[in-house]
N, C-alpha and C. Protein backbone atom coordinates (compact mmCIF):
# COMPACT_ATOMS: atom_id res chain seq x y z
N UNK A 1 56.68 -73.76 -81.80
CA UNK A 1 55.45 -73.21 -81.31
C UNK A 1 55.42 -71.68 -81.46
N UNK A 2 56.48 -70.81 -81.58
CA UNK A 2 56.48 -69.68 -81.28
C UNK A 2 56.23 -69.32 -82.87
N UNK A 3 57.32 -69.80 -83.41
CA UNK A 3 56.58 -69.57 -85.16
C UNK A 3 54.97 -69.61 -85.27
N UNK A 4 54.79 -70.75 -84.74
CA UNK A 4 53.29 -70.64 -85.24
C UNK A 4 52.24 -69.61 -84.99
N UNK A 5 52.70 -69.23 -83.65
CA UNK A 5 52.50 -67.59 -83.04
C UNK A 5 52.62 -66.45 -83.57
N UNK A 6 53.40 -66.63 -84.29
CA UNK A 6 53.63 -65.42 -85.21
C UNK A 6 52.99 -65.73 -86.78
N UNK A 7 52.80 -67.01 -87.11
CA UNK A 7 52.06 -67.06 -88.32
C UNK A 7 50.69 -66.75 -88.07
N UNK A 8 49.76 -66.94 -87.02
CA UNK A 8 48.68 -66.72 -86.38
C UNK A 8 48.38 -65.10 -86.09
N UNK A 9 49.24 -64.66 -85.87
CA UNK A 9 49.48 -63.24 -86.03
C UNK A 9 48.89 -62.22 -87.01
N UNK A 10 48.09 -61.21 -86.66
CA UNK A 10 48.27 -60.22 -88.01
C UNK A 10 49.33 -59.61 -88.63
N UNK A 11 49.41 -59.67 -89.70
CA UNK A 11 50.76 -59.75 -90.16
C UNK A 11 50.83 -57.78 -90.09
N UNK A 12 49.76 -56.97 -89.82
CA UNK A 12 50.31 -55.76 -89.77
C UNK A 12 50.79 -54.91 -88.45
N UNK A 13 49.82 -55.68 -87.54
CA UNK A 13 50.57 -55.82 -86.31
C UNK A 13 52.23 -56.28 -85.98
N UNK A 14 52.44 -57.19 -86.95
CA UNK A 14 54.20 -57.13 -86.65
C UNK A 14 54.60 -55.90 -87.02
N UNK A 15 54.52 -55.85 -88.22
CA UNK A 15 55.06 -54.66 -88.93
C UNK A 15 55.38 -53.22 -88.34
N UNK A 16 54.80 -52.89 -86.59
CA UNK A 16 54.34 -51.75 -86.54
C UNK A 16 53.27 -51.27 -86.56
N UNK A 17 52.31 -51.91 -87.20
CA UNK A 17 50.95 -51.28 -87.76
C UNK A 17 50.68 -49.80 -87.10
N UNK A 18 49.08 -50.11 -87.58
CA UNK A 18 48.58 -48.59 -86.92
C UNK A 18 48.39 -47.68 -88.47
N UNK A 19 48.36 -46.62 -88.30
CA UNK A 19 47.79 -45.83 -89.36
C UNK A 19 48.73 -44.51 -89.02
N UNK A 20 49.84 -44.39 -90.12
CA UNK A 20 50.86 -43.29 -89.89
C UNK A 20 50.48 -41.85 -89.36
N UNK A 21 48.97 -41.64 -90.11
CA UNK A 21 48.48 -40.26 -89.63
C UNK A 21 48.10 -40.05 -88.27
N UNK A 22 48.20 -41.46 -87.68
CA UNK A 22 47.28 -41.49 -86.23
C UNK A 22 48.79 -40.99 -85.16
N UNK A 23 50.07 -41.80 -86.11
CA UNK A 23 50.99 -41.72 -85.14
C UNK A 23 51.77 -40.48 -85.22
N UNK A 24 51.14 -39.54 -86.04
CA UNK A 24 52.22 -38.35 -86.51
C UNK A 24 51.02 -37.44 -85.83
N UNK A 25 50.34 -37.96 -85.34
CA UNK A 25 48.86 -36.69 -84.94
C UNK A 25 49.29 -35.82 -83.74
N UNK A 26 49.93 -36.73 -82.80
CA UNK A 26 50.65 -35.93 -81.63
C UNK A 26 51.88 -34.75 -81.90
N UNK A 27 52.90 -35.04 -82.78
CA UNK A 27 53.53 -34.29 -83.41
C UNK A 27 53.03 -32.75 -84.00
N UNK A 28 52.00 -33.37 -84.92
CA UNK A 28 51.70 -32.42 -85.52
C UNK A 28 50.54 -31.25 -84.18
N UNK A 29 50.36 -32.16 -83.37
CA UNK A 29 49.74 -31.64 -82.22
C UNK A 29 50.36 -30.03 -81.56
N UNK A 30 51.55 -30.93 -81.32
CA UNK A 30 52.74 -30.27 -80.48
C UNK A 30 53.20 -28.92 -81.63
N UNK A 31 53.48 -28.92 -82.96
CA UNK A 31 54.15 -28.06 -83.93
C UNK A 31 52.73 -27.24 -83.75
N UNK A 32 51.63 -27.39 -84.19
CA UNK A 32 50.44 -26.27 -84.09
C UNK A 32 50.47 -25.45 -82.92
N UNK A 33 50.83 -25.97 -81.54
CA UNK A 33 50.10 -25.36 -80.33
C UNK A 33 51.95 -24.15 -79.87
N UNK A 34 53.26 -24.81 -80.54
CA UNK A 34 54.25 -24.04 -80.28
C UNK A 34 54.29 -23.08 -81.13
N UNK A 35 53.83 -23.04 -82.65
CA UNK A 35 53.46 -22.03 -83.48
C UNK A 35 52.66 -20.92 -83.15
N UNK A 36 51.63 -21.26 -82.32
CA UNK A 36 50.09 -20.24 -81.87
C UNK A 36 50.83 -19.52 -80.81
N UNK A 37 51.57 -20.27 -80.29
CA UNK A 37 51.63 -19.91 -78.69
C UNK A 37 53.33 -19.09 -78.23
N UNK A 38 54.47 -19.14 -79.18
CA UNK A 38 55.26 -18.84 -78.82
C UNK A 38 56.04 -18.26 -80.36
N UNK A 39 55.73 -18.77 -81.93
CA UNK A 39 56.44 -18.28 -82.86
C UNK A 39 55.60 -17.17 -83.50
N UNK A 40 54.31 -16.87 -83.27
CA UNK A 40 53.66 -16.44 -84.08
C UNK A 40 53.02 -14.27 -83.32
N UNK A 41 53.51 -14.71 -81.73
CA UNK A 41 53.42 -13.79 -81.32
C UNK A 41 54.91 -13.01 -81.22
N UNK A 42 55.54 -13.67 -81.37
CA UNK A 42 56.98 -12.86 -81.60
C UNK A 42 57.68 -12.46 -83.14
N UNK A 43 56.75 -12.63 -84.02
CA UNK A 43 57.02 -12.41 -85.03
C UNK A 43 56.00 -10.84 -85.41
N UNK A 44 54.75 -10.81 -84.95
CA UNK A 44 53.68 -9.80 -84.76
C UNK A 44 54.23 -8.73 -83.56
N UNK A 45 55.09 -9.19 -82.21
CA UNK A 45 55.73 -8.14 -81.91
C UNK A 45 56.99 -7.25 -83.06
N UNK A 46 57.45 -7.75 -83.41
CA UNK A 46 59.05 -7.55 -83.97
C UNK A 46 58.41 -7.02 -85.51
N UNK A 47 57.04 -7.04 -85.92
CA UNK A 47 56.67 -6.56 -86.87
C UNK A 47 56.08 -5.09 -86.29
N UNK A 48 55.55 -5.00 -85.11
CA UNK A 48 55.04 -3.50 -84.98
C UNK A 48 56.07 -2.79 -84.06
N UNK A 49 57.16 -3.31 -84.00
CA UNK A 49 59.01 -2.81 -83.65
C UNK A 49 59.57 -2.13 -84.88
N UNK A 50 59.44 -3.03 -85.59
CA UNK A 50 59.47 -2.49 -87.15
C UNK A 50 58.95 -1.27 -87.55
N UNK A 51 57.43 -1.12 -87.65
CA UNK A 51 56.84 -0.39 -88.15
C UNK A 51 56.96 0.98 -87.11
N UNK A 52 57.05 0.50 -85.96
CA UNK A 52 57.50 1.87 -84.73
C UNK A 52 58.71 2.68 -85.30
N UNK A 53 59.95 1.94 -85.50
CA UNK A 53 61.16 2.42 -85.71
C UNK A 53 61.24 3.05 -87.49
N UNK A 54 60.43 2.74 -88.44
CA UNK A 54 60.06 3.48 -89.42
C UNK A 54 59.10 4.58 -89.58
N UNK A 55 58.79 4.90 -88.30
CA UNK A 55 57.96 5.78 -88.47
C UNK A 55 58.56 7.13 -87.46
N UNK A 56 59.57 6.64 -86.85
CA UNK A 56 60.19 7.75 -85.99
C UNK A 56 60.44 8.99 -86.93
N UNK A 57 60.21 9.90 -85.95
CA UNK A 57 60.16 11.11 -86.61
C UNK A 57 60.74 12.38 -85.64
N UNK A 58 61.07 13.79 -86.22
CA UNK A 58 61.74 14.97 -85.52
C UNK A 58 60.63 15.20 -84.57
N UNK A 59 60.61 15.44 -83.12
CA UNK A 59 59.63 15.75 -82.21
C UNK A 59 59.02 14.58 -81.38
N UNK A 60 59.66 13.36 -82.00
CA UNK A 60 59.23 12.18 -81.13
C UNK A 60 59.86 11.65 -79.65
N UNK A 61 59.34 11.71 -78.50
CA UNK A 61 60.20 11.33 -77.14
C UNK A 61 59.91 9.95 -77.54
N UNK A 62 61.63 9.27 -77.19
CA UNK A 62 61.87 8.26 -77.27
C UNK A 62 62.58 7.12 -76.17
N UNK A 63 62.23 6.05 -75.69
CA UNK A 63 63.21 5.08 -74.87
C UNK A 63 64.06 4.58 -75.56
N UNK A 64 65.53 4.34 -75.00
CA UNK A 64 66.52 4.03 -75.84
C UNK A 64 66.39 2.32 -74.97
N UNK A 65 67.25 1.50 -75.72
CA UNK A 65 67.12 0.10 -74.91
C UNK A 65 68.40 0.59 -73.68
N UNK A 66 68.75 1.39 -73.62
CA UNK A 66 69.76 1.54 -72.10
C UNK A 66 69.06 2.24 -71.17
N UNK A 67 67.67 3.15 -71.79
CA UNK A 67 67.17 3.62 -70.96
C UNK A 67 67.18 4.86 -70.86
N UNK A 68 67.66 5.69 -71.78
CA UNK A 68 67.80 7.09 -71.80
C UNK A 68 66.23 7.53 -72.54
N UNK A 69 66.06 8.37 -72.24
CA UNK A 69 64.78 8.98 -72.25
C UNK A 69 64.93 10.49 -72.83
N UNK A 70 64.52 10.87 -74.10
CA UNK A 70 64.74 12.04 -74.63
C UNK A 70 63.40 12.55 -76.06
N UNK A 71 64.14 13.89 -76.60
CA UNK A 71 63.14 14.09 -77.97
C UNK A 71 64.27 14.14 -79.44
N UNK A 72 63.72 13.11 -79.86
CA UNK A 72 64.77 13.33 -81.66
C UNK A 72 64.13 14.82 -81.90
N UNK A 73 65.38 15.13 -82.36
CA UNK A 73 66.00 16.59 -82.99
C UNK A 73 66.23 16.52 -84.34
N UNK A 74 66.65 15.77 -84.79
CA UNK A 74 67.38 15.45 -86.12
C UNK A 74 67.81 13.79 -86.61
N UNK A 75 67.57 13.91 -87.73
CA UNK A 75 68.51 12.25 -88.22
C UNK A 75 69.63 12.65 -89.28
N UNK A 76 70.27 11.62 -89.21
CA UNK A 76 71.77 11.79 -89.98
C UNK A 76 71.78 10.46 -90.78
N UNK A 77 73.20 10.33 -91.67
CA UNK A 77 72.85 9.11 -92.40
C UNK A 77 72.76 9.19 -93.56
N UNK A 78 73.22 8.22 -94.40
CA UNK A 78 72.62 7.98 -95.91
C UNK A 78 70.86 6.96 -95.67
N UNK A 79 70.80 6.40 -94.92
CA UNK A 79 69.34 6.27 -95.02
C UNK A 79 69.01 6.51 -93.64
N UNK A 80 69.35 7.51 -92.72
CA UNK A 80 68.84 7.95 -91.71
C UNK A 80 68.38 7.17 -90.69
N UNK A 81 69.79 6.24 -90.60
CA UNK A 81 69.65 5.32 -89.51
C UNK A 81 70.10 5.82 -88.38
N UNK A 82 70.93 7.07 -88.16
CA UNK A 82 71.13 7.10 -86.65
C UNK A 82 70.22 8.53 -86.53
N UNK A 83 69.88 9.04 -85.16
CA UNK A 83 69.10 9.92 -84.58
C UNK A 83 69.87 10.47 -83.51
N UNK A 84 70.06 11.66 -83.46
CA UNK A 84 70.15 13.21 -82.33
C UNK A 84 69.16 13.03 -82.19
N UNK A 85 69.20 12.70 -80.40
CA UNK A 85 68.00 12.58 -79.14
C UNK A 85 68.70 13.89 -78.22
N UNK A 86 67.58 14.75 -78.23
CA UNK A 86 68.07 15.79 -76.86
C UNK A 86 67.67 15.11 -75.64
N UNK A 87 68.42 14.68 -74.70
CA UNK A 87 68.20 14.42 -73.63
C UNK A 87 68.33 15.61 -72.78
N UNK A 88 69.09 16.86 -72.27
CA UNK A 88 68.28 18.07 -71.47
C UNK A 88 68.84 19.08 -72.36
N UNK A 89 69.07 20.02 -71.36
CA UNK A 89 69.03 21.45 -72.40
C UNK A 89 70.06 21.35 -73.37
N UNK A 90 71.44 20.98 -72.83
CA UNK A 90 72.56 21.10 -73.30
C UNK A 90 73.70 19.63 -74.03
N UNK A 91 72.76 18.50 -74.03
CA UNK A 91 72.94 17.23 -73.80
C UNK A 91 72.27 16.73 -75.00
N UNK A 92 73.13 16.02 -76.13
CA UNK A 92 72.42 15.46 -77.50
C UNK A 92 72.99 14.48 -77.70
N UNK A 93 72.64 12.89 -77.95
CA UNK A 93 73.35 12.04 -78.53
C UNK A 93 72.65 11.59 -79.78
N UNK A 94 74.20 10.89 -80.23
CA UNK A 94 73.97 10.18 -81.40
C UNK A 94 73.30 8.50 -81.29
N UNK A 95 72.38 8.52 -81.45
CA UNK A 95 71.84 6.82 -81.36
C UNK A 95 71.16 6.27 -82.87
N UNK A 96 71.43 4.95 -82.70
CA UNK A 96 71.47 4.11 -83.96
C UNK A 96 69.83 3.81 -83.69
N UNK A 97 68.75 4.18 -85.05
CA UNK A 97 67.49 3.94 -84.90
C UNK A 97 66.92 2.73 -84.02
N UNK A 98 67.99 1.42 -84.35
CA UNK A 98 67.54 0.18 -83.89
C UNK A 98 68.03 -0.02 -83.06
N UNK A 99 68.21 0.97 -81.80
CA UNK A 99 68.58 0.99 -80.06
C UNK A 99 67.41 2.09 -79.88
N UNK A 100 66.46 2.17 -80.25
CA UNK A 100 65.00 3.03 -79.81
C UNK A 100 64.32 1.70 -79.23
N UNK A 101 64.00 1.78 -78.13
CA UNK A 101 63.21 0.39 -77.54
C UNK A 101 61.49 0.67 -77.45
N UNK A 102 61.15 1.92 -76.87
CA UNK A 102 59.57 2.88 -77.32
C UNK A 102 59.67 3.99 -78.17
N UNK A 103 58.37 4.24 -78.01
CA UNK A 103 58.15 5.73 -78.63
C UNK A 103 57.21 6.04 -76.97
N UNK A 104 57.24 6.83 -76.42
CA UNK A 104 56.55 7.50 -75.40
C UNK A 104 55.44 8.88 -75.70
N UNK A 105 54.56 8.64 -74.92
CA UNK A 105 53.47 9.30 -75.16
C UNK A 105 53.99 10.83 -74.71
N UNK A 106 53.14 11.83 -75.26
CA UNK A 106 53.52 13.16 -75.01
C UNK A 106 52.70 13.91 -73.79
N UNK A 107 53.20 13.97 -72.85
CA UNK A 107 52.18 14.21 -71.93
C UNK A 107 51.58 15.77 -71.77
């Protein structure tokens, strides 16, 4: 009897049926809304991080990511990756461009 149940059957209904695009729709749901929402804005930050830290220049007050707060003086370097930040009168360090966390406004 149970055979016959299953010969009575649509045979695409055993199979799984359904329509692959219907069952991949949630997926593809989920990949669109984590793209918009979490890969696409951290890629547009880390691009104008970029473009901040290439544009540093002598006279710029800068935040370091530890938090020091000063004005580049000078860059050093074969491609002028590290920067002399005066932090007060008598006080200059050496910091690596890509430990600049802002650029700060000049008040």
């Amino acid at each position: 009897m149970i055979s016959e149940l299953y010969a009575m059957s649509d045979p695409n209904a055993a199979a799984g049926g359904g329509n692959l695009f219907a069952q991949m729709m949630p997926l593809f749901l989920i990949l669109f809304i984590i793209y918009f929402l979490m890969i696409r804005p951290q890629v547009k930050r880390q691009k104008q991080q970029r473009t901040m830290l290439d544009s540093l220049k002598k006279g710029d007050h800068v935040v370091t990511s530890g938090g020091i707060i000063g004005t580049i003086i000078a860059t050093e370097g074969e491609k002028e990756d590290i920067l002399i930040v005066k932090v007060d009168k008598d006080v200059k360090l050496k910091v690596q461009r890509a430990s600049i966390a802002k650029l700060v406004e000049k008040e």
